[in-house]
PDB file of N, CA and C in Angstrom:
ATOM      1  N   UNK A   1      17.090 -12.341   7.092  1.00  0.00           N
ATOM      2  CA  UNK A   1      16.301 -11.629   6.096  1.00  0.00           C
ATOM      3  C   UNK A   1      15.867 -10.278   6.682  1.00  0.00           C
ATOM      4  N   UNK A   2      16.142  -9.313   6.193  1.00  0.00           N
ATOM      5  CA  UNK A   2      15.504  -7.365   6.691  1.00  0.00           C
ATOM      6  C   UNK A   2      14.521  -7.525   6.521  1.00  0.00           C
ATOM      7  N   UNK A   3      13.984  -6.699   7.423  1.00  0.00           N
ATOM      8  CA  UNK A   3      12.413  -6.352   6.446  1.00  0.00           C
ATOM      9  C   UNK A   3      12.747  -4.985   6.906  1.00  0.00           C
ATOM     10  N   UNK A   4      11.966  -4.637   5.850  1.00  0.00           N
ATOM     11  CA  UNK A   4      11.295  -3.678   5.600  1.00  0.00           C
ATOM     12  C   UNK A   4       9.955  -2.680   5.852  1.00  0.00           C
ATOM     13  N   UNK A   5      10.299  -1.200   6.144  1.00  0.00           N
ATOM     14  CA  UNK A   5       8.638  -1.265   6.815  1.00  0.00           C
ATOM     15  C   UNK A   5       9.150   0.678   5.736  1.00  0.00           C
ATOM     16  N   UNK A   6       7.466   0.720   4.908  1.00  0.00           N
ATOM     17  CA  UNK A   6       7.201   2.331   4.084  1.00  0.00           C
ATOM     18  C   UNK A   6       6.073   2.180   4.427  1.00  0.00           C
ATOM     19  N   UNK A   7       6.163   3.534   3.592  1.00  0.00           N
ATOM     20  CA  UNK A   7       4.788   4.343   4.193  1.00  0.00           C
ATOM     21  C   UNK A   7       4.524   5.096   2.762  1.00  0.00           C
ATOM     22  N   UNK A   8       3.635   4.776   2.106  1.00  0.00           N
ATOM     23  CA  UNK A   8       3.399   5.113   0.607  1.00  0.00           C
ATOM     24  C   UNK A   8       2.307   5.820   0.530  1.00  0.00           C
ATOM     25  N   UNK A   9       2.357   7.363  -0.152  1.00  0.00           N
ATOM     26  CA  UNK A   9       1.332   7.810  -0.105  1.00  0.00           C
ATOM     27  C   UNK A   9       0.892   8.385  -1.916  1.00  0.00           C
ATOM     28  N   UNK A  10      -0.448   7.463  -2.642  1.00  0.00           N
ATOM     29  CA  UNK A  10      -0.187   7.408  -3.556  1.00  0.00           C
ATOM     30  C   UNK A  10      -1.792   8.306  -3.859  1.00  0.00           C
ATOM     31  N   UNK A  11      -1.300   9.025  -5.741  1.00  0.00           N
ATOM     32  CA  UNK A  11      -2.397   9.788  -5.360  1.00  0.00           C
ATOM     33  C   UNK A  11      -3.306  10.112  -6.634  1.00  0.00           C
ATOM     34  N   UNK A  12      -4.321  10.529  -7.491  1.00  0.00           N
ATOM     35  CA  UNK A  12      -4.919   9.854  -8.450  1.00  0.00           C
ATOM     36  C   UNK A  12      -6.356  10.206  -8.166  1.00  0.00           C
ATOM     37  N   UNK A  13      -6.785   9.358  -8.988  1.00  0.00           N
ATOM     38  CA  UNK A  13      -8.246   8.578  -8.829  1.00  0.00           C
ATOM     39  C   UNK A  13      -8.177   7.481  -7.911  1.00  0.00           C
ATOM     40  N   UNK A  14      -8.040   7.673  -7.057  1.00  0.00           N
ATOM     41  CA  UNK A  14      -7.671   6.278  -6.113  1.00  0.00           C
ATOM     42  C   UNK A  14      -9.072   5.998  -4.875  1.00  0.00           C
ATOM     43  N   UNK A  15      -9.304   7.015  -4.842  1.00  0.00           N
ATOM     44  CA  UNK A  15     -10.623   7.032  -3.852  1.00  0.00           C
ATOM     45  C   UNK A  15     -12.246   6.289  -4.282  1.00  0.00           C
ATOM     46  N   UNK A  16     -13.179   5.521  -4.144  1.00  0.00           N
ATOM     47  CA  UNK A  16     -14.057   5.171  -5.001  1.00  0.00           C
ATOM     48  C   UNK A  16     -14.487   4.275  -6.372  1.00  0.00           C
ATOM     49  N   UNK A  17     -12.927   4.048  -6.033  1.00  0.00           N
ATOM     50  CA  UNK A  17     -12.635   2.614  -7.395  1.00  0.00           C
ATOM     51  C   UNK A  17     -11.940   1.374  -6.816  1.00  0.00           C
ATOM     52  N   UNK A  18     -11.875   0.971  -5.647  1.00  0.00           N
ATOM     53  CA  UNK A  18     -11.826  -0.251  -5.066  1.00  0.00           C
ATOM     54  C   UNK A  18     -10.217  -0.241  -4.686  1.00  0.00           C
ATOM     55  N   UNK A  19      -9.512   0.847  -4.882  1.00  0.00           N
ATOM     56  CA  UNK A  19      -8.129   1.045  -4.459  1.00  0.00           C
ATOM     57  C   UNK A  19      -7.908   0.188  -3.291  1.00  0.00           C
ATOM     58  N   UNK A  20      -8.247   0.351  -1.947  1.00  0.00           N
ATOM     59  CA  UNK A  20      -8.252  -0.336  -0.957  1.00  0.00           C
ATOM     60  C   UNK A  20      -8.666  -1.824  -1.097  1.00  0.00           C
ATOM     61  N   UNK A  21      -9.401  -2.242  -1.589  1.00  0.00           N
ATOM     62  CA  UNK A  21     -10.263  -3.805  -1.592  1.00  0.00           C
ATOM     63  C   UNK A  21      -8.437  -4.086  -2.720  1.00  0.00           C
ATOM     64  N   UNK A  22      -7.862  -3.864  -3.422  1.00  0.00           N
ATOM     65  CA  UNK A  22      -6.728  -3.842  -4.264  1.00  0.00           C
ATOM     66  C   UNK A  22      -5.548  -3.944  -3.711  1.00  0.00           C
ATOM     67  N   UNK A  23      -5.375  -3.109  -2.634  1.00  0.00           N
ATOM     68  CA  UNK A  23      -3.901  -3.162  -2.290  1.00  0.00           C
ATOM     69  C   UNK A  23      -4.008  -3.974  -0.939  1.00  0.00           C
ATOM     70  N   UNK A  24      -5.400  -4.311  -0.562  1.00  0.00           N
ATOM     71  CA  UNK A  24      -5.746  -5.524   0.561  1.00  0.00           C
ATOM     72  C   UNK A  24      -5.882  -6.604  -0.058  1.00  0.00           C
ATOM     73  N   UNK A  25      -5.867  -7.010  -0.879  1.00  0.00           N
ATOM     74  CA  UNK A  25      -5.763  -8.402  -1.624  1.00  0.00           C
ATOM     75  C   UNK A  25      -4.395  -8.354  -2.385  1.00  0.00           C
ATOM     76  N   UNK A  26      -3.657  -7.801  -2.795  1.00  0.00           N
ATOM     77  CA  UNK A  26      -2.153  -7.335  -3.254  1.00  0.00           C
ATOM     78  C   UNK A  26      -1.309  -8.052  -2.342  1.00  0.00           C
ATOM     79  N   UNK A  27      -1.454  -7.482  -0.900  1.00  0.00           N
ATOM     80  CA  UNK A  27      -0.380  -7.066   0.119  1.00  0.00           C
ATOM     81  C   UNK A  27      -0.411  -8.548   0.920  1.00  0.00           C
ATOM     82  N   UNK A  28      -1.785  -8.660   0.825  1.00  0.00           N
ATOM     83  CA  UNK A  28      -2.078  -9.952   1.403  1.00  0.00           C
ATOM     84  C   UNK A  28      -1.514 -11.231   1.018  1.00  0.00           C
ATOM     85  N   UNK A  29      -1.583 -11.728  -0.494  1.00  0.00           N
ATOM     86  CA  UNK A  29      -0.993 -12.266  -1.239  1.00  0.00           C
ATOM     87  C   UNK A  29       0.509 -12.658  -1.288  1.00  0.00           C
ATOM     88  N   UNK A  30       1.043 -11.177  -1.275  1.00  0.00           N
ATOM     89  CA  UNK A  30       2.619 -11.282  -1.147  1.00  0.00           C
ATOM     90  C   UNK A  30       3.226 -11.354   0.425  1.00  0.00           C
ATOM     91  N   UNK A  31       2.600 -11.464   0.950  1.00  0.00           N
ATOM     92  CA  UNK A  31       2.655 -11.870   2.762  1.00  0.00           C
ATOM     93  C   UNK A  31       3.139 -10.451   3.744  1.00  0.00           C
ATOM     94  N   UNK A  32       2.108  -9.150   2.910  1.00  0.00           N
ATOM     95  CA  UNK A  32       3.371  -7.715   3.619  1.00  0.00           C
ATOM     96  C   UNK A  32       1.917  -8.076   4.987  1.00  0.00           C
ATOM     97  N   UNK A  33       2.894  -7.054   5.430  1.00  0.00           N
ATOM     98  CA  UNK A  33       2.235  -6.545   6.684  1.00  0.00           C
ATOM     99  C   UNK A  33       2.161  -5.276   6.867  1.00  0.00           C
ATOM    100  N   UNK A  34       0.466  -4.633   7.266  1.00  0.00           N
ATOM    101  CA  UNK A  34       0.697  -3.324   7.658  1.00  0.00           C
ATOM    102  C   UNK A  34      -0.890  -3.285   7.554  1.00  0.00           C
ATOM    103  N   UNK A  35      -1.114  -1.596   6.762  1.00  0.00           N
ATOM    104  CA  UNK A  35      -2.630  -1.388   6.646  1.00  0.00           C
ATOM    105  C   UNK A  35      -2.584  -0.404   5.226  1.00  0.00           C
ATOM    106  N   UNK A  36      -3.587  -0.515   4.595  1.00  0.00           N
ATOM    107  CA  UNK A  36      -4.467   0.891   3.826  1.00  0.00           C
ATOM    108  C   UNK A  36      -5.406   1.326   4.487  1.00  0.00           C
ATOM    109  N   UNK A  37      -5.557   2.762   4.062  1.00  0.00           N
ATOM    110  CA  UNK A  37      -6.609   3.728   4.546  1.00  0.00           C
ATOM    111  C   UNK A  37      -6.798   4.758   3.529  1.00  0.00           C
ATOM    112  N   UNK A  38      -8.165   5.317   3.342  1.00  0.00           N
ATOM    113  CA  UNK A  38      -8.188   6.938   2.456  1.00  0.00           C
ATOM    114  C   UNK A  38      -7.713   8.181   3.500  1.00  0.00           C
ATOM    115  N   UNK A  39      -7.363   8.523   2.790  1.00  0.00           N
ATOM    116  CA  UNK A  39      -7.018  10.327   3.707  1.00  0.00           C
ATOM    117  C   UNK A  39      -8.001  11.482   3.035  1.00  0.00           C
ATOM    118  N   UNK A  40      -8.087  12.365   3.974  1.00  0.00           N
ATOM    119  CA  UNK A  40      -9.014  13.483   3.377  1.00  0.00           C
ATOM    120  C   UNK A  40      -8.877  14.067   2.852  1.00  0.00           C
ATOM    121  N   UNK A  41      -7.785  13.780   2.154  1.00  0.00           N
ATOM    122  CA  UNK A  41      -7.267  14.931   1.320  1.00  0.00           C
ATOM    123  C   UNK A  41      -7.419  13.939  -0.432  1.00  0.00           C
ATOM    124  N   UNK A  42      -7.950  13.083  -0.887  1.00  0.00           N
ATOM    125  CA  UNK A  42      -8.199  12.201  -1.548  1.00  0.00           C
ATOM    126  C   UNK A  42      -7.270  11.194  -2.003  1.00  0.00           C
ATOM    127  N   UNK A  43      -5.850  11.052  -0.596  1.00  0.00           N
ATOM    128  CA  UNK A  43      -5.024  10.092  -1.674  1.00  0.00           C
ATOM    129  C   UNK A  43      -4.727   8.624  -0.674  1.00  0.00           C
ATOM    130  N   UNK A  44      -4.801   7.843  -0.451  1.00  0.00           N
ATOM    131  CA  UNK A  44      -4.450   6.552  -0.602  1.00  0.00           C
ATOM    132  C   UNK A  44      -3.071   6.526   0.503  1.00  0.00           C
ATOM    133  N   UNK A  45      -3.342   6.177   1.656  1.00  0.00           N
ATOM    134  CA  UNK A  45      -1.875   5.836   2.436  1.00  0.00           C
ATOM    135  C   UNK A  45      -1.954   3.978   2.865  1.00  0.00           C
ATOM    136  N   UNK A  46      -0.440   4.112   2.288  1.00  0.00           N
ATOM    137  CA  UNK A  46      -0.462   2.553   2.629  1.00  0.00           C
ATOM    138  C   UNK A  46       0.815   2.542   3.717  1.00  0.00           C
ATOM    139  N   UNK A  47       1.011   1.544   4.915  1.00  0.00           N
ATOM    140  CA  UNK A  47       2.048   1.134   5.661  1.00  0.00           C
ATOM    141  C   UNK A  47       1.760  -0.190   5.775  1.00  0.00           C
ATOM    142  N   UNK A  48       3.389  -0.450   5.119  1.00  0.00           N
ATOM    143  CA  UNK A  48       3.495  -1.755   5.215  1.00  0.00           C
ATOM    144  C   UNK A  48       5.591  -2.418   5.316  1.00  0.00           C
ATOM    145  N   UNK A  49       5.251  -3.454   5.714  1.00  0.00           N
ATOM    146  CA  UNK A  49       6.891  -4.064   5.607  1.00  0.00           C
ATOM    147  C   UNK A  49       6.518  -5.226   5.435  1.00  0.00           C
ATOM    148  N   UNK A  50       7.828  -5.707   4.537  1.00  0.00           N
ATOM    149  CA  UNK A  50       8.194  -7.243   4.384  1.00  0.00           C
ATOM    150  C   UNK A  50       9.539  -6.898   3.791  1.00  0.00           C
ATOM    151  N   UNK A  51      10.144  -8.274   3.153  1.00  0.00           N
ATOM    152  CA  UNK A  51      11.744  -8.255   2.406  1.00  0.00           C
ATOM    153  C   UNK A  51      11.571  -6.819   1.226  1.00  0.00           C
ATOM    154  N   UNK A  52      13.018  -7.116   0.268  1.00  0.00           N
ATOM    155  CA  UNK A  52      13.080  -5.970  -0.327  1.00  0.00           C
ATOM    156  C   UNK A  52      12.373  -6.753  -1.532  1.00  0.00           C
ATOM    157  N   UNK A  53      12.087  -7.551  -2.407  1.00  0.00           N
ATOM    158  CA  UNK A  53      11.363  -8.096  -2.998  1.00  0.00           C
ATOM    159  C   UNK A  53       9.336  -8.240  -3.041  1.00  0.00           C
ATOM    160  N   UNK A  54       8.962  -8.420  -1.891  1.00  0.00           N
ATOM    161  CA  UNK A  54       7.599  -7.802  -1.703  1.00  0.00           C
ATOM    162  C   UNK A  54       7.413  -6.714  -1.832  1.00  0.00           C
ATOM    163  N   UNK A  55       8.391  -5.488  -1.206  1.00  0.00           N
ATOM    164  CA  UNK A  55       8.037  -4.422  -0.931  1.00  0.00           C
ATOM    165  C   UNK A  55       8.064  -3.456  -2.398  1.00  0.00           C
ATOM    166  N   UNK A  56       8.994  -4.377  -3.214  1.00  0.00           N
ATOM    167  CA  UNK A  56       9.174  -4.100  -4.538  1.00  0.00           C
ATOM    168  C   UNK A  56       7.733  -4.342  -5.228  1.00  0.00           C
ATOM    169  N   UNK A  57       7.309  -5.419  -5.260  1.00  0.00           N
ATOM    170  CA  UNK A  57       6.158  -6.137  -5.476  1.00  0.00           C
ATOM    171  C   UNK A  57       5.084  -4.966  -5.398  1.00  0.00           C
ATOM    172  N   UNK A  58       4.894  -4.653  -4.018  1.00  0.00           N
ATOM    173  CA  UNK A  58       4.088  -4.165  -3.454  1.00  0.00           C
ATOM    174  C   UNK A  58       3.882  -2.873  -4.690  1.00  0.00           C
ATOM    175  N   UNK A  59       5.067  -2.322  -4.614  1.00  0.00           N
ATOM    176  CA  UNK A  59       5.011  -0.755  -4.951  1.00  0.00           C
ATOM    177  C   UNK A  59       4.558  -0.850  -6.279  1.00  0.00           C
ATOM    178  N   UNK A  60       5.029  -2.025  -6.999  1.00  0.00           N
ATOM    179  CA  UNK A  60       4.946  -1.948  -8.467  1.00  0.00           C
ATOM    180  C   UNK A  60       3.161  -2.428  -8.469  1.00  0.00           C
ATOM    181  N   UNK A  61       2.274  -2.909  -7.844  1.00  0.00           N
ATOM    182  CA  UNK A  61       0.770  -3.206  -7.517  1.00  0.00           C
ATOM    183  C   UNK A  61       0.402  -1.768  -7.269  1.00  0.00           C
ATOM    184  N   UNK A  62       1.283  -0.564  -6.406  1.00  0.00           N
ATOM    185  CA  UNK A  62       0.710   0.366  -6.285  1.00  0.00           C
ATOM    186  C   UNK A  62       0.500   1.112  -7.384  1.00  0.00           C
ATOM    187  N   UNK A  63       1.361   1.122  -8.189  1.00  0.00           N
ATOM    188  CA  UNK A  63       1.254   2.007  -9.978  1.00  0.00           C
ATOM    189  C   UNK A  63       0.802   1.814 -10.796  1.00  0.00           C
ATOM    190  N   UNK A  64       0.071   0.373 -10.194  1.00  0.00           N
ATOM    191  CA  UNK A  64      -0.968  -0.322 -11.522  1.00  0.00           C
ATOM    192  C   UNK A  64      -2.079  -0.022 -11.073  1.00  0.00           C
ATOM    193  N   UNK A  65      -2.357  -0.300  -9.537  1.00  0.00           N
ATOM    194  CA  UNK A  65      -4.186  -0.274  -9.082  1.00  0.00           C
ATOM    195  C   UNK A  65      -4.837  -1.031  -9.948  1.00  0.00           C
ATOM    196  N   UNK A  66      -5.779  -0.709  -9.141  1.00  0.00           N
ATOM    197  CA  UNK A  66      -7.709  -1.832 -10.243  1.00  0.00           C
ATOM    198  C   UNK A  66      -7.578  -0.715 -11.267  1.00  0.00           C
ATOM    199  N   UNK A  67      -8.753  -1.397 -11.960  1.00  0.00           N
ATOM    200  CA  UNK A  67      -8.651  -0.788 -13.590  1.00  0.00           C
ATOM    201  C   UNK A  67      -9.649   0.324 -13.561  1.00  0.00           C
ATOM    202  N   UNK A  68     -10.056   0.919 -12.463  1.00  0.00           N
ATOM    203  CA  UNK A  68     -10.656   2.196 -12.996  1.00  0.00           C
ATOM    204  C   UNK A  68      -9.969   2.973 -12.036  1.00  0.00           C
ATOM    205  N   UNK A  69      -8.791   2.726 -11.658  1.00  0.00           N
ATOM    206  CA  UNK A  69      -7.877   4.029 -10.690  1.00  0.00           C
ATOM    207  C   UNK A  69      -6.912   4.247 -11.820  1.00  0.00           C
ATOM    208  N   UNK A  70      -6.961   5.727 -11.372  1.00  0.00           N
ATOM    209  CA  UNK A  70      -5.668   6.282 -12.134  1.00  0.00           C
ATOM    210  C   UNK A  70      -4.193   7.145 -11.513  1.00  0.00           C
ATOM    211  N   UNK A  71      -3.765   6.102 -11.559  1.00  0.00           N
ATOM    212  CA  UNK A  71      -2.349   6.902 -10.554  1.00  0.00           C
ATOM    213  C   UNK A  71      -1.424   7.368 -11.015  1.00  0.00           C
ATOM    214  N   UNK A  72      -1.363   8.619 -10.375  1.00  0.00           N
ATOM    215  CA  UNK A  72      -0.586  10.059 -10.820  1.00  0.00           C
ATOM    216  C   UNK A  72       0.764  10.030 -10.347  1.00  0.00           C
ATOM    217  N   UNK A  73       0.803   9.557  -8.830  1.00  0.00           N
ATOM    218  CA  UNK A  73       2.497   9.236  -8.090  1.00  0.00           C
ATOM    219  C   UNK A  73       2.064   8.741  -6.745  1.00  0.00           C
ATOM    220  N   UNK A  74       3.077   8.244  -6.587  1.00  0.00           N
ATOM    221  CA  UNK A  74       3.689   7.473  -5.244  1.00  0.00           C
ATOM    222  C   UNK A  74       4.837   7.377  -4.316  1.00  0.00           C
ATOM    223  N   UNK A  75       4.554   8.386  -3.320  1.00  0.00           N
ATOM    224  CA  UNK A  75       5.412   8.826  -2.433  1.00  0.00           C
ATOM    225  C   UNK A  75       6.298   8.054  -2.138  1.00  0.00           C
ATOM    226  N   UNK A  76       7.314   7.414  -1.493  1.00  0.00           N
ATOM    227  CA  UNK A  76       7.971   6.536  -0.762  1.00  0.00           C
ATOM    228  C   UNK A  76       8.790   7.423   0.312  1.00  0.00           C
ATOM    229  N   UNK A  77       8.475   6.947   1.622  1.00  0.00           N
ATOM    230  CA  UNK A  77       8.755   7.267   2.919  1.00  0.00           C
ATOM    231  C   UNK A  77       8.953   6.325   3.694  1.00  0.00           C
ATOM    232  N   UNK A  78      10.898   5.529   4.116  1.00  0.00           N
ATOM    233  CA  UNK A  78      11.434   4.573   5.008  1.00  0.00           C
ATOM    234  C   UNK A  78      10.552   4.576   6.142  1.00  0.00           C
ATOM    235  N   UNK A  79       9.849   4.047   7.104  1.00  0.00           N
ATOM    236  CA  UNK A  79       9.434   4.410   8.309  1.00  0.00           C
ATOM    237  C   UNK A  79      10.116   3.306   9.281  1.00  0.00           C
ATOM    238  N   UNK A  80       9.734   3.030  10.360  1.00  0.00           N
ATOM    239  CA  UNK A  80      10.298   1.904  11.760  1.00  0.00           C
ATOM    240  C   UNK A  80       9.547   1.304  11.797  1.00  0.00           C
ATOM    241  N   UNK A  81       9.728  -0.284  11.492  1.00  0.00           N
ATOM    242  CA  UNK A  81       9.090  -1.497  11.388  1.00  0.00           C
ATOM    243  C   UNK A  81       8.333  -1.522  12.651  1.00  0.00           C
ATOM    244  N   UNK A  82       7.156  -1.991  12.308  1.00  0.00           N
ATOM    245  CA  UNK A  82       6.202  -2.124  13.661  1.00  0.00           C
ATOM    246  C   UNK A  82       5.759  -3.701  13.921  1.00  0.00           C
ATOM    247  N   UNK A  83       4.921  -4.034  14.869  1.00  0.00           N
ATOM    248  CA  UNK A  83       4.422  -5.476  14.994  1.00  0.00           C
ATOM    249  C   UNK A  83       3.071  -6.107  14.810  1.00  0.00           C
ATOM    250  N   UNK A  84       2.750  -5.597  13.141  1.00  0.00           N
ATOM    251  CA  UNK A  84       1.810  -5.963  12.316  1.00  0.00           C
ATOM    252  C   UNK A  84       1.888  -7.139  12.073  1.00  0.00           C
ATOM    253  N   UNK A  85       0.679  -7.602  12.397  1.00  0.00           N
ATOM    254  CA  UNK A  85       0.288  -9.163  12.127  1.00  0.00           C
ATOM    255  C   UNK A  85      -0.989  -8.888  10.506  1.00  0.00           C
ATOM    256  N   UNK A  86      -0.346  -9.726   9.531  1.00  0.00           N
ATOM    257  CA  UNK A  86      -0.839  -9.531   8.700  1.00  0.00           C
ATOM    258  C   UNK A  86      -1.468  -8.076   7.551  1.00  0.00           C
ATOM    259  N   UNK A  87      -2.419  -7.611   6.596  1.00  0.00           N
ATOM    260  CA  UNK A  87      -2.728  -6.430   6.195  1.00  0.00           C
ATOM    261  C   UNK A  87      -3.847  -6.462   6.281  1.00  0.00           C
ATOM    262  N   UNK A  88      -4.448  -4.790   6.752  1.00  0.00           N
ATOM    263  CA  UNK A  88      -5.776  -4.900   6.815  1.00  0.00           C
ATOM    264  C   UNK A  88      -6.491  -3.284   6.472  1.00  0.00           C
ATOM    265  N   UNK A  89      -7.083  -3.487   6.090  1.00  0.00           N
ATOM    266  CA  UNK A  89      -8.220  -2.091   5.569  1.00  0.00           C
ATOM    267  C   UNK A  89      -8.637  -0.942   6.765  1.00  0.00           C
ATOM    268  N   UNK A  90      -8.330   0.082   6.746  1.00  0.00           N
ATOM    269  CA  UNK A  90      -8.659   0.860   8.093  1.00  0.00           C
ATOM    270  C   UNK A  90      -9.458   2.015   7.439  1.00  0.00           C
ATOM    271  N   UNK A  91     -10.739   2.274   8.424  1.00  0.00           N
ATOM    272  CA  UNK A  91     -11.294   3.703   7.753  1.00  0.00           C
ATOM    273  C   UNK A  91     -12.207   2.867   6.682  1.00  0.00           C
TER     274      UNK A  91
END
């Protein structure tokens, strides 16, 4: 089985509406591995890997968000799988 490891940088109303508490209960769920964090620039970076099916998962959780984010787009950037144990909230 591949896995997979992106680096998604998504961007919106995403800051202040539980975006993070969202894509940490998302990612978690579907068994990815990696982290969310806010950036200062107000948008939402996620790294994560699993199969091509989670990661699908994943992305399609990223375009929905909680119900008071509003997302505008979502980068996708291949990156090099790392040795993340589980997902977790950073920042």
């Amino acid at each position: 089985m591949k896995v997979l490891a992106r680096r998604y940088l998504v961007s919106g109303v995403v800051q202040g509406v539980g975006f993070r508490w969202f894509v940490e209960r998302e990612a978690q769920g579907l068994g990815v591995a990696g982290f969310v964090r806010n950036l200062d620039d107000g948008r939402v970076e996620v790294q994560a890997q699993g199969t091509q099916a989670q990661m699908g998962d994943l992305e399609g959780a990223l375009w929905k968000g909680p119900r008071m984010a509003e997302v505008r787009s979502v980068e996708v950037e291949e990156i090099s799988p790392h040795a993340w144990v589980g997902f977790r909230m950073r920042g």
